[in-house]
C-alpha atoms as a PDB file:
ATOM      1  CA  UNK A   1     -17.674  47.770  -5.940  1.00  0.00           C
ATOM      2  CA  UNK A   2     -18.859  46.010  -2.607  1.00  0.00           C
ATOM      3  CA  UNK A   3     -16.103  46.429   0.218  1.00  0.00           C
ATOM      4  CA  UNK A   4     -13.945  43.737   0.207  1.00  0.00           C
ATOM      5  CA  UNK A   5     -13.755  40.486   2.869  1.00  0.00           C
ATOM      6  CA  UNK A   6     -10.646  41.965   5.359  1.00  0.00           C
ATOM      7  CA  UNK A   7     -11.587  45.481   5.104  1.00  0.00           C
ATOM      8  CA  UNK A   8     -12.116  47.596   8.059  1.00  0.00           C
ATOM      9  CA  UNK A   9     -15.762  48.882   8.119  1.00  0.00           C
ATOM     10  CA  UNK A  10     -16.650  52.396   7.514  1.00  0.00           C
ATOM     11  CA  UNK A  11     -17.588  53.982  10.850  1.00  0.00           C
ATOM     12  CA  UNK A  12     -20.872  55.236  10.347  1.00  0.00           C
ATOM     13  CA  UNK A  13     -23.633  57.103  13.130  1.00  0.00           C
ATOM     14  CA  UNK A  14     -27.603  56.772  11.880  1.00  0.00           C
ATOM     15  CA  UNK A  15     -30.570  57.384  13.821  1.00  0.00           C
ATOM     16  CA  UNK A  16     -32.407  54.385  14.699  1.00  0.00           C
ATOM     17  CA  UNK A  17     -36.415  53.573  14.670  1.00  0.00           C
ATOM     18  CA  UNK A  18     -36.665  55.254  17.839  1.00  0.00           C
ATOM     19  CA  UNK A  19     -34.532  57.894  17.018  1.00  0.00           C
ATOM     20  CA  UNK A  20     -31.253  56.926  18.557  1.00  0.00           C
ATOM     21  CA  UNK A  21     -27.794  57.361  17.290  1.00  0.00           C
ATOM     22  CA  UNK A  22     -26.406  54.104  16.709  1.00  0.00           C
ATOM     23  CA  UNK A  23     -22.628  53.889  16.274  1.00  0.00           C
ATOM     24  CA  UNK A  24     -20.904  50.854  14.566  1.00  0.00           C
ATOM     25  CA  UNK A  25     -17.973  51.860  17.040  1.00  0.00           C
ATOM     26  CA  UNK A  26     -19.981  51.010  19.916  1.00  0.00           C
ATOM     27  CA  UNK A  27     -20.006  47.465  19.151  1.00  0.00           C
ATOM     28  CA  UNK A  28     -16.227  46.900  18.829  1.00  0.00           C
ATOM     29  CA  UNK A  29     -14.754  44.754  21.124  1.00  0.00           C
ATOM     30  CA  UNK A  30     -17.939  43.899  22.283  1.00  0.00           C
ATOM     31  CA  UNK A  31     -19.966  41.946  19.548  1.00  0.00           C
ATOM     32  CA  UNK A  32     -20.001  41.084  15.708  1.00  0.00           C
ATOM     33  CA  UNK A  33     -22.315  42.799  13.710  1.00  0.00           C
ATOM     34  CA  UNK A  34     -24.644  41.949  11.046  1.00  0.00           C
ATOM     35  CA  UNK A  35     -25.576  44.479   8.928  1.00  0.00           C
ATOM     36  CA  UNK A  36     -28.821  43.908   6.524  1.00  0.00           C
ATOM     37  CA  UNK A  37     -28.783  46.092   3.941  1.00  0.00           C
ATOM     38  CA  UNK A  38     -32.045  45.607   2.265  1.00  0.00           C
ATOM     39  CA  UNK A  39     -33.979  48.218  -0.352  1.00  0.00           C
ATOM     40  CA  UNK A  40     -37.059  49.391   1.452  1.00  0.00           C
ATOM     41  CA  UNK A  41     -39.306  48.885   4.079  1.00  0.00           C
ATOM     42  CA  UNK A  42     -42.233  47.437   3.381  1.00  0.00           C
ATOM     43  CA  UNK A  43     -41.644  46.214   0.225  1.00  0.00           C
ATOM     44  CA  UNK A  44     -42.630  42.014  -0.237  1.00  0.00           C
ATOM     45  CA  UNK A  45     -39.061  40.442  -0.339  1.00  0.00           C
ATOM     46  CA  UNK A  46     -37.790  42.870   2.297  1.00  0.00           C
ATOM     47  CA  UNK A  47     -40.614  42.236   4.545  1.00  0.00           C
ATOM     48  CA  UNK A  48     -40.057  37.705   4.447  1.00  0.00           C
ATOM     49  CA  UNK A  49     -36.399  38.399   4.650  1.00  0.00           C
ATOM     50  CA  UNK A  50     -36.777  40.586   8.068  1.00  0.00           C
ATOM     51  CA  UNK A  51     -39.663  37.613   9.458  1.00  0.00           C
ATOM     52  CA  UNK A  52     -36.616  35.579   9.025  1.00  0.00           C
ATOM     53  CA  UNK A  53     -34.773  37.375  11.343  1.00  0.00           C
ATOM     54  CA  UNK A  54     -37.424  38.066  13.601  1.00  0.00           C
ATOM     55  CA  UNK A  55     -38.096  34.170  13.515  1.00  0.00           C
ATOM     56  CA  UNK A  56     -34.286  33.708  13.842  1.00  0.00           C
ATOM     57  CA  UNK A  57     -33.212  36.290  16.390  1.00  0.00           C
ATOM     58  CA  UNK A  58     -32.477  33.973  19.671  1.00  0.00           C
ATOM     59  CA  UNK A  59     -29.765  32.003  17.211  1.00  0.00           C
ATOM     60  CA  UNK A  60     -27.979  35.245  16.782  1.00  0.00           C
ATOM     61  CA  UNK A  61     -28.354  36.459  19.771  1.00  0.00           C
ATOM     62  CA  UNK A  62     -27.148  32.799  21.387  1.00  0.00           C
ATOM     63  CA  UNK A  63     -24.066  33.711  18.372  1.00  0.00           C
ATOM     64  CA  UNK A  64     -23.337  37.019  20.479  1.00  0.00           C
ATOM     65  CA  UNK A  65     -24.287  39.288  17.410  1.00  0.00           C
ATOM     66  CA  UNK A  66     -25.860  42.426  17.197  1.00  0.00           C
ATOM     67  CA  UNK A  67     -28.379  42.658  13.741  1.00  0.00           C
ATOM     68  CA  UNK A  68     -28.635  46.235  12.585  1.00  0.00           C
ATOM     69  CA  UNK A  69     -31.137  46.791   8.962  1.00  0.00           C
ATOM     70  CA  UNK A  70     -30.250  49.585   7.007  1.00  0.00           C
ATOM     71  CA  UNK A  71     -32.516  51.392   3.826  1.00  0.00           C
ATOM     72  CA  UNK A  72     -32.881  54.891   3.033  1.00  0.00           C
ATOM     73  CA  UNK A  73     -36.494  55.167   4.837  1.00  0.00           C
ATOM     74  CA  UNK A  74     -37.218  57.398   6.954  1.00  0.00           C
ATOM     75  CA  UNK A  75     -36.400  57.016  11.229  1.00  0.00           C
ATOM     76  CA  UNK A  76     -40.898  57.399  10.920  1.00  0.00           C
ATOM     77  CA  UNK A  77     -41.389  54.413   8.108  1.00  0.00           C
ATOM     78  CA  UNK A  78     -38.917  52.263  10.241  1.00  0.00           C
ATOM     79  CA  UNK A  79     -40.889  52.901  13.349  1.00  0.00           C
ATOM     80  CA  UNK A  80     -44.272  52.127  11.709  1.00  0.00           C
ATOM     81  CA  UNK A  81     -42.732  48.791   9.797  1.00  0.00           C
ATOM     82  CA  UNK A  82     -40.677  47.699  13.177  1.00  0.00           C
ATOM     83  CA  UNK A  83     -43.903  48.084  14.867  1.00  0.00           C
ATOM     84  CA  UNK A  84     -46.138  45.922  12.260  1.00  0.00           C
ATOM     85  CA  UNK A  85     -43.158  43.018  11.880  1.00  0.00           C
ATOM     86  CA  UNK A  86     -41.995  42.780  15.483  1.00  0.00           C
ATOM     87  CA  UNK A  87     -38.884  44.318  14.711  1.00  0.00           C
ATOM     88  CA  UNK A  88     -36.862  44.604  17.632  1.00  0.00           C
ATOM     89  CA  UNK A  89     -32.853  45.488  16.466  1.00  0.00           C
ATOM     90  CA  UNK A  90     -32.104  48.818  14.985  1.00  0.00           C
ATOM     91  CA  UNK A  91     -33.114  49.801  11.901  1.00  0.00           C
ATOM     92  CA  UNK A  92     -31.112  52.285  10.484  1.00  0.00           C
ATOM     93  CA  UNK A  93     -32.378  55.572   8.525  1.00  0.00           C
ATOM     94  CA  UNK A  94     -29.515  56.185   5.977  1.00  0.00           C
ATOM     95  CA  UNK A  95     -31.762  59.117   4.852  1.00  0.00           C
ATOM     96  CA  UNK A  96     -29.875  61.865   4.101  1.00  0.00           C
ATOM     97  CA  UNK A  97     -27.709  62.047   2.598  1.00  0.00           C
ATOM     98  CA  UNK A  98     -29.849  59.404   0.735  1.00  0.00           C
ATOM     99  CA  UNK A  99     -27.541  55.947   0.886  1.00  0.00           C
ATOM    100  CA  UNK A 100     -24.480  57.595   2.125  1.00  0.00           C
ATOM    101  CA  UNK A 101     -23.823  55.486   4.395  1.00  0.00           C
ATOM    102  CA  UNK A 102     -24.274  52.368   1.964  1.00  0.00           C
ATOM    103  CA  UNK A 103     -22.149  53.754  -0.419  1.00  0.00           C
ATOM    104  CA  UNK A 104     -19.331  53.157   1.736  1.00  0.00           C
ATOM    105  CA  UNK A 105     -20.099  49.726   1.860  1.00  0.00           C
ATOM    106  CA  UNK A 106     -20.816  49.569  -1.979  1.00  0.00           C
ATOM    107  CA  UNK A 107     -24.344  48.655  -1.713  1.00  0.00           C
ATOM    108  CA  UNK A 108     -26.255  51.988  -2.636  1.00  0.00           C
ATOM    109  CA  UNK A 109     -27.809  51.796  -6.020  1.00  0.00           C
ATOM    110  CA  UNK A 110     -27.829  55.446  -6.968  1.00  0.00           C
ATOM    111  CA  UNK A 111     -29.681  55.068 -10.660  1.00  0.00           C
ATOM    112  CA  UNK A 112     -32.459  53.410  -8.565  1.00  0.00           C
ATOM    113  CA  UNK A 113     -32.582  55.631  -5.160  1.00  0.00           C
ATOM    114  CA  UNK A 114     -32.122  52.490  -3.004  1.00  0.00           C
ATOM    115  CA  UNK A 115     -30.070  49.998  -1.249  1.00  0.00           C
ATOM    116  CA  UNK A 116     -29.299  47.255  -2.329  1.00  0.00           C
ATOM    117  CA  UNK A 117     -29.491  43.700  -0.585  1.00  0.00           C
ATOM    118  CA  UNK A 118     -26.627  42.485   1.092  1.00  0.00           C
ATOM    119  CA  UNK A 119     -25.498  41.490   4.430  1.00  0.00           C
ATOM    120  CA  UNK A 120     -21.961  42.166   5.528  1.00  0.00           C
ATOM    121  CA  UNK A 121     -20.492  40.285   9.312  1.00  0.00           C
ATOM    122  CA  UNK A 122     -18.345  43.123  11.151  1.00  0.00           C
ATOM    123  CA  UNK A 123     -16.191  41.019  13.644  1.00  0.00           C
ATOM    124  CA  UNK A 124     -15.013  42.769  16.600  1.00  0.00           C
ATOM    125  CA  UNK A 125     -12.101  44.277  15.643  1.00  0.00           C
ATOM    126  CA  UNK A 126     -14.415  45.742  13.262  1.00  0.00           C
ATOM    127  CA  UNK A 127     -13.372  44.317   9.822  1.00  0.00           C
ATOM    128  CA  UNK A 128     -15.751  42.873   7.269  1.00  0.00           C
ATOM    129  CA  UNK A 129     -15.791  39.087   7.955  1.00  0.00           C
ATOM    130  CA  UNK A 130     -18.161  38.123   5.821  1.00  0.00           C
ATOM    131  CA  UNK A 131     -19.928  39.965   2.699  1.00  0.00           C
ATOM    132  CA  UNK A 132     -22.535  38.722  -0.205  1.00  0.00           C
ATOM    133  CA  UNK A 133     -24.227  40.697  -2.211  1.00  0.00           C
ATOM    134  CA  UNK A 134     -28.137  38.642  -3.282  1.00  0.00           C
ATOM    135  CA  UNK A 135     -30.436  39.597  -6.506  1.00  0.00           C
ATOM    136  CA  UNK A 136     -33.636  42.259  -5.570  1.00  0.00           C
ATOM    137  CA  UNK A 137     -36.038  39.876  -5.432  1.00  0.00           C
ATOM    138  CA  UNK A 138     -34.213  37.305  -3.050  1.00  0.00           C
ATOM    139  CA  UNK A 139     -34.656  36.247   0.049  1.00  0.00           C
ATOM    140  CA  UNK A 140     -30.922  35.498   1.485  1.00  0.00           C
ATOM    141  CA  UNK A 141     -30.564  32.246   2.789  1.00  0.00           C
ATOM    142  CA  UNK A 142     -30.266  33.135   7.090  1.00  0.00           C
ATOM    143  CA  UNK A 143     -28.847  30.028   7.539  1.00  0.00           C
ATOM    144  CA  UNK A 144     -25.913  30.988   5.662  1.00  0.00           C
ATOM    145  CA  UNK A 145     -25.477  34.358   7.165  1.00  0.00           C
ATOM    146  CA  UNK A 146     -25.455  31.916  10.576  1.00  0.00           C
ATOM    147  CA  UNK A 147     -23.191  29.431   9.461  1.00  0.00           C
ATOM    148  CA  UNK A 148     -20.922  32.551   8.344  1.00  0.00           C
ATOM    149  CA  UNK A 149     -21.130  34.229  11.683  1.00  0.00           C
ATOM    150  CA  UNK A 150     -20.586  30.883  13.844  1.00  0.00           C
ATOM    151  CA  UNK A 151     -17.339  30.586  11.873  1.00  0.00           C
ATOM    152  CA  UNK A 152     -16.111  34.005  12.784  1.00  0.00           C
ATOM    153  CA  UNK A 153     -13.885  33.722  16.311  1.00  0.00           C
END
């Protein structure tokens, strides 16, 4: 079951591409937070939905929110891919435990050893704003994840 809209977000600590610990606490108060939960770097679909928010990035940033991917690769296959894409937000190893961190949010697809795609808006106060779960093989739509996050106050 994906975490529901309302919910307050599972705190969570994963090392980054550059090996930083990245906190979802350190955000609150501060920013909203989109979280990309995609399956692996990479891959075809994951790779034109993170150009979209490479291509995107100044709109969130101009919407005050901090984007954060997530997979179970490694901290060393999200340095590589960050490097090859541009990648410039944190991409988060949720390594090992493989997808524990996903599983909080409902998004970890055990039977396959991935993530699934989703996106989930953390306000401030750190509650799920906004949540949608999308197919493998699609691209989600970034204008919607914008419209979502310009809504939040």
């Amino acid at each position: 079951m994906p975490i529901a809209t309302g919910a307050a977000a599972p705190e969570f600590t994963l090392k980054d591409q550059d090996q930083k610990d990245v906190k979802l606490s350190d955000f609150k108060g501060k920013k909203n937070v989109v979280i990309v939960f995609y399956p692996l770097d990479w891959s075809p679909v994951c790779t034109n939905e993170h150009i979209c928010f490479v291509n995107d990035m100044k709109n969130f940033e101009k919407l005050d929110a901090q984007v954060l991917g997530l997979s179970v690769d490694s901290v060393w296959s999200h340095k590589a891919w960050a490097e090859k894409m541009g990648i410039r937000y944190p991409l988060l190893a949720d390594f090992q435990p493989r997808g524990a961190v996903a599983e909080k949010f409902g998004v970890y697809l055990p039977e396959k050893g991935i993530t699934g795609r989703a996106i989930a808006i953390i306000d401030r106060g750190g509650k799920v704003a906004w949540f949608k779960n999308y197919e493998i093989l699609q691209v989600p739509d970034i204008k919607e994840v914008s419209d979502a996050l310009a809504k939040i106050k």
